[in-house]
N, C-alpha and C. Protein backbone atom coordinates (compact mmCIF):
# COMPACT_ATOMS: atom_id res chain seq x y z
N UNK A 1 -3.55 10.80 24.17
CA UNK A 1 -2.39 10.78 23.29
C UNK A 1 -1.96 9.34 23.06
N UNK A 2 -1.58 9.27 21.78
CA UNK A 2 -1.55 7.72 21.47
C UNK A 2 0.18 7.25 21.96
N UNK A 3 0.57 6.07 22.50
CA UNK A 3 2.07 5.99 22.86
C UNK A 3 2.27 5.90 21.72
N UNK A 4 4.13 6.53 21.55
CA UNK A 4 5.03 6.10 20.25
C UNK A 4 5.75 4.87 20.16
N UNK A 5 5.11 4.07 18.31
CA UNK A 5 5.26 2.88 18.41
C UNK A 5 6.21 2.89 16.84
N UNK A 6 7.17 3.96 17.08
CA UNK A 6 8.53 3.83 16.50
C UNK A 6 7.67 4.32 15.08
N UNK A 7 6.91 5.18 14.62
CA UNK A 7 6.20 4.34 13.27
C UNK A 7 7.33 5.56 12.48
N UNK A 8 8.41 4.83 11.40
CA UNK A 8 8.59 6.34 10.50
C UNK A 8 8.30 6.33 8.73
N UNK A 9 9.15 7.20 8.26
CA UNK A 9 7.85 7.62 7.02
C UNK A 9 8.80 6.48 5.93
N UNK A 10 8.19 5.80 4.66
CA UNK A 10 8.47 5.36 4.07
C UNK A 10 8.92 5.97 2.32
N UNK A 11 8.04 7.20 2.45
CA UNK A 11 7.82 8.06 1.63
C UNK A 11 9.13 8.66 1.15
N UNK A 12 10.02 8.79 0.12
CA UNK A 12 10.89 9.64 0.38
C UNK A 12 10.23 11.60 -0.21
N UNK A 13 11.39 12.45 0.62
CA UNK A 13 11.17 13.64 0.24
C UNK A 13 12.33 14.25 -1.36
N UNK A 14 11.51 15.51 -1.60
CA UNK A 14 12.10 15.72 -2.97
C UNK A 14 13.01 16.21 -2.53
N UNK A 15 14.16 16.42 -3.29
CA UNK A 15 15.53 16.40 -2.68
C UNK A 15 15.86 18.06 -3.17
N UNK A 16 15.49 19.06 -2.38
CA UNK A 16 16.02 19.83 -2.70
C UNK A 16 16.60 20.87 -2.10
N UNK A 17 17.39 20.57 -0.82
CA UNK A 17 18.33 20.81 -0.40
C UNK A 17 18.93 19.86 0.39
N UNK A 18 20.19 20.10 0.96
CA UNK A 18 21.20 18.95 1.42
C UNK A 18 20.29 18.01 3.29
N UNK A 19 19.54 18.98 3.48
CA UNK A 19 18.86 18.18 4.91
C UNK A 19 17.77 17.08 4.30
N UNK A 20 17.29 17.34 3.23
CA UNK A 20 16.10 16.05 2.27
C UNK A 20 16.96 15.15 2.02
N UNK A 21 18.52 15.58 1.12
CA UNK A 21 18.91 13.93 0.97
C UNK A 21 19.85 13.35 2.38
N UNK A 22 19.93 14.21 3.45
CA UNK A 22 20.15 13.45 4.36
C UNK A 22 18.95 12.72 4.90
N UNK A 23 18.16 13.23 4.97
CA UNK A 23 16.68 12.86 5.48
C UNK A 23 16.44 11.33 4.56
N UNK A 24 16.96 11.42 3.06
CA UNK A 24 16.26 10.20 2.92
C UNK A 24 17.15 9.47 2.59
N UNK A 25 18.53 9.62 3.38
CA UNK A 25 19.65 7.98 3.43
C UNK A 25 19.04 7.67 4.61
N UNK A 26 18.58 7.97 5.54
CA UNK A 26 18.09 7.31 6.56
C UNK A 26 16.90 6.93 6.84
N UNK A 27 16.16 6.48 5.20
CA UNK A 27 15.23 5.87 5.36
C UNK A 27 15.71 4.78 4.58
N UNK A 28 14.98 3.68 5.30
CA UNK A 28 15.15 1.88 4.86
C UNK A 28 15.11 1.40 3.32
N UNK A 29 15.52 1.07 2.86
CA UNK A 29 15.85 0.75 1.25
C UNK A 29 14.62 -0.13 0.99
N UNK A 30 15.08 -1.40 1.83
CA UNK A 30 14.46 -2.37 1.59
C UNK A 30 12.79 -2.61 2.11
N UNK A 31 12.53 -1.51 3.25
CA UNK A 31 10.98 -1.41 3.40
C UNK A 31 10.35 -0.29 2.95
N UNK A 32 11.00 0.69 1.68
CA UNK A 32 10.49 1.07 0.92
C UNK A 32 10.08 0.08 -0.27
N UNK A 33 10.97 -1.05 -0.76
CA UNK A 33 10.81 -1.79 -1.83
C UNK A 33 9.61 -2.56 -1.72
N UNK A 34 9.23 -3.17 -0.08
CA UNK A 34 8.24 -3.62 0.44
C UNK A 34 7.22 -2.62 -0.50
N UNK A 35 6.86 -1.19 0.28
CA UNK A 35 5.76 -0.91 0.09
C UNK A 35 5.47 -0.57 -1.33
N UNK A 36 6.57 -0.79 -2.52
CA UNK A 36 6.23 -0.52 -3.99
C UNK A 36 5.63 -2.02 -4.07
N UNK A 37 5.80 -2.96 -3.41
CA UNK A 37 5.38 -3.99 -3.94
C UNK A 37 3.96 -4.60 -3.74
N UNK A 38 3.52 -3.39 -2.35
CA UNK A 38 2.11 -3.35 -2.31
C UNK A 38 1.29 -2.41 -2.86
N UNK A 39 2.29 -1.71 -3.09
CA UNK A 39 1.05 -0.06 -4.32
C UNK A 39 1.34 -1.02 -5.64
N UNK A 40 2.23 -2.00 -6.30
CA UNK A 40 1.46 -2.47 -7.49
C UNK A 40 0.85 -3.60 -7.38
N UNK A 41 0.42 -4.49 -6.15
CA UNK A 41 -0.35 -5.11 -6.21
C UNK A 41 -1.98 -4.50 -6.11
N UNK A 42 -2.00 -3.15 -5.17
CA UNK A 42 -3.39 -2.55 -5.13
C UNK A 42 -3.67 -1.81 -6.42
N UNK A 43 -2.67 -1.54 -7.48
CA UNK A 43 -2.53 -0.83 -8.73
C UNK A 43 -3.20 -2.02 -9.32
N UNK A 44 -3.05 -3.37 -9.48
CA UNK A 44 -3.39 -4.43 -10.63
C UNK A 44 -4.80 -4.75 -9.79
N UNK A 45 -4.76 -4.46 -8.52
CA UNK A 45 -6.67 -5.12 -8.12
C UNK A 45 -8.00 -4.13 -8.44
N UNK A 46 -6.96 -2.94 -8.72
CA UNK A 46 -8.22 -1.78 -8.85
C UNK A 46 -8.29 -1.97 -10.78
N UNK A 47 -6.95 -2.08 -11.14
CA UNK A 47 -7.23 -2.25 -13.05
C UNK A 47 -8.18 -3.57 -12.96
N UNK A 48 -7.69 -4.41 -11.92
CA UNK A 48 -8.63 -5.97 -12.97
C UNK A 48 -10.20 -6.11 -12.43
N UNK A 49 -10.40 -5.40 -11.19
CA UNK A 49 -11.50 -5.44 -10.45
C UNK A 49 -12.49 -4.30 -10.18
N UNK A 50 -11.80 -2.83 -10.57
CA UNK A 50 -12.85 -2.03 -10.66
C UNK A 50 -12.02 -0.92 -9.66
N UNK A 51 -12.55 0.11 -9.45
CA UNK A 51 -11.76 0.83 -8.30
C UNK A 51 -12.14 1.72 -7.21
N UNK A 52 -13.55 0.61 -7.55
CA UNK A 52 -14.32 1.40 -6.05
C UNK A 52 -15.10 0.18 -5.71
N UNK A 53 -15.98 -0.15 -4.48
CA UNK A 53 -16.64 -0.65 -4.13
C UNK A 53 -18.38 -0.75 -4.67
N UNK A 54 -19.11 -1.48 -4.89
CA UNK A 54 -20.64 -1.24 -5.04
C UNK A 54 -21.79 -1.28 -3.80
N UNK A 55 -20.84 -1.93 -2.37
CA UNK A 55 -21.69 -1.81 -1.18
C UNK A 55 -22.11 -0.72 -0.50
N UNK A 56 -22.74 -0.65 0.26
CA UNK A 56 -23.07 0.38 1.00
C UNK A 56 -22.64 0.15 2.39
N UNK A 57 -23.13 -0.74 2.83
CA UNK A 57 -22.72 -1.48 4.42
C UNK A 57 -21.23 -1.56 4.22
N UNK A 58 -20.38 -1.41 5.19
CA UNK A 58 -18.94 -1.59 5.69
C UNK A 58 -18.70 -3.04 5.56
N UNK A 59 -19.56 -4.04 6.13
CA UNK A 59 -19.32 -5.48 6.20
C UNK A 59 -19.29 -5.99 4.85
N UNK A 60 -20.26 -5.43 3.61
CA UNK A 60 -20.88 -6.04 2.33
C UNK A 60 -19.44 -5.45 1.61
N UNK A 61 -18.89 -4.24 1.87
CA UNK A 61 -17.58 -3.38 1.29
C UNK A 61 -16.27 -4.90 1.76
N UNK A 62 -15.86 -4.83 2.77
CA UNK A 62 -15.14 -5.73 3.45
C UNK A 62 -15.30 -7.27 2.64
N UNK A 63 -16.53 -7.35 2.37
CA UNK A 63 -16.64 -8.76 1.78
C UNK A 63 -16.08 -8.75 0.13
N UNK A 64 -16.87 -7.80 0.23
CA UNK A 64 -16.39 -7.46 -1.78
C UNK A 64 -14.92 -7.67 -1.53
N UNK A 65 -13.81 -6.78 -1.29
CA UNK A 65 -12.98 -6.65 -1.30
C UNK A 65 -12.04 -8.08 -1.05
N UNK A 66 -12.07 -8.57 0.12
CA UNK A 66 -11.93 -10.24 0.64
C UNK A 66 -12.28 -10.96 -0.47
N UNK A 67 -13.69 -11.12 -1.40
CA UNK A 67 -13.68 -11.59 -2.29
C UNK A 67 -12.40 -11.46 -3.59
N UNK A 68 -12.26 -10.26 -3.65
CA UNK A 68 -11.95 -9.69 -4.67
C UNK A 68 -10.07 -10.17 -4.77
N UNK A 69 -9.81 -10.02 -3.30
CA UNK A 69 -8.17 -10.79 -3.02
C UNK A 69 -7.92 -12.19 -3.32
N UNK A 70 -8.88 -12.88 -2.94
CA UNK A 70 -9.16 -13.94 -3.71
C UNK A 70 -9.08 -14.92 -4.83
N UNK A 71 -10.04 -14.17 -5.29
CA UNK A 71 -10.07 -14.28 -6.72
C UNK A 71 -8.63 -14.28 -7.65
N UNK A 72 -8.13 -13.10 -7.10
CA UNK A 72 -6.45 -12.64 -7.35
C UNK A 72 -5.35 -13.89 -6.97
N UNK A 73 -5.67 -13.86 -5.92
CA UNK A 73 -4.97 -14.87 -5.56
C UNK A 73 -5.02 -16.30 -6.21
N UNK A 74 -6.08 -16.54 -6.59
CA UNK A 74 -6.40 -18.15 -7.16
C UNK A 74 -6.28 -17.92 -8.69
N UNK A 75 -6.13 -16.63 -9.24
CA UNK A 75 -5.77 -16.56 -10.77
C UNK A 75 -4.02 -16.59 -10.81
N UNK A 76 -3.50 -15.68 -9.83
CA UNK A 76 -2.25 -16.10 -9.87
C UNK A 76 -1.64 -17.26 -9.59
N UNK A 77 -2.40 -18.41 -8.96
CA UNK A 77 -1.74 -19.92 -8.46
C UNK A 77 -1.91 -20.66 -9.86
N UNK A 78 -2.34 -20.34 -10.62
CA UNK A 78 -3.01 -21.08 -12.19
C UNK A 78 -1.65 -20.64 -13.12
């Protein structure tokens, strides 16, 4: 059994009864905003770069990808 390392959900639920929107004031505002800001950065790497991998090997996948942040990264410093 794995120890508990506090992890909770970021996700909110659909609100349709009064225990969901209690359920989701007590989730974090601001590390939900976090994680929209990483679903549209993985949203713009899969539009500009493709949205799957062409490796086969895990390491050659890993590299593509590393490449691929990259690349992103050095078009946005321009």
């Amino acid at each position: 059994m794995e120890p508990d390392h506090e992890v909770r959900p970021l996700i909110k639920h659909r609100e349709f009864t009064s225990l969901f929107k209690a359920w989701n004031a007590r989730l974090d505002a601001d590390l939900y905003g976090q994680r929209s800001q990483s679903e549209t950065v993985n949203s713009t790497l899969k539009r500009k770069y493709g949205a799957f991998v062409r490796s086969r090997r895990w390491w050659k996948q890993f590299r593509e990808l590393t490449i691929a942040c990259l690349v992103h990264d050095t078009d946005r410093s321009f």
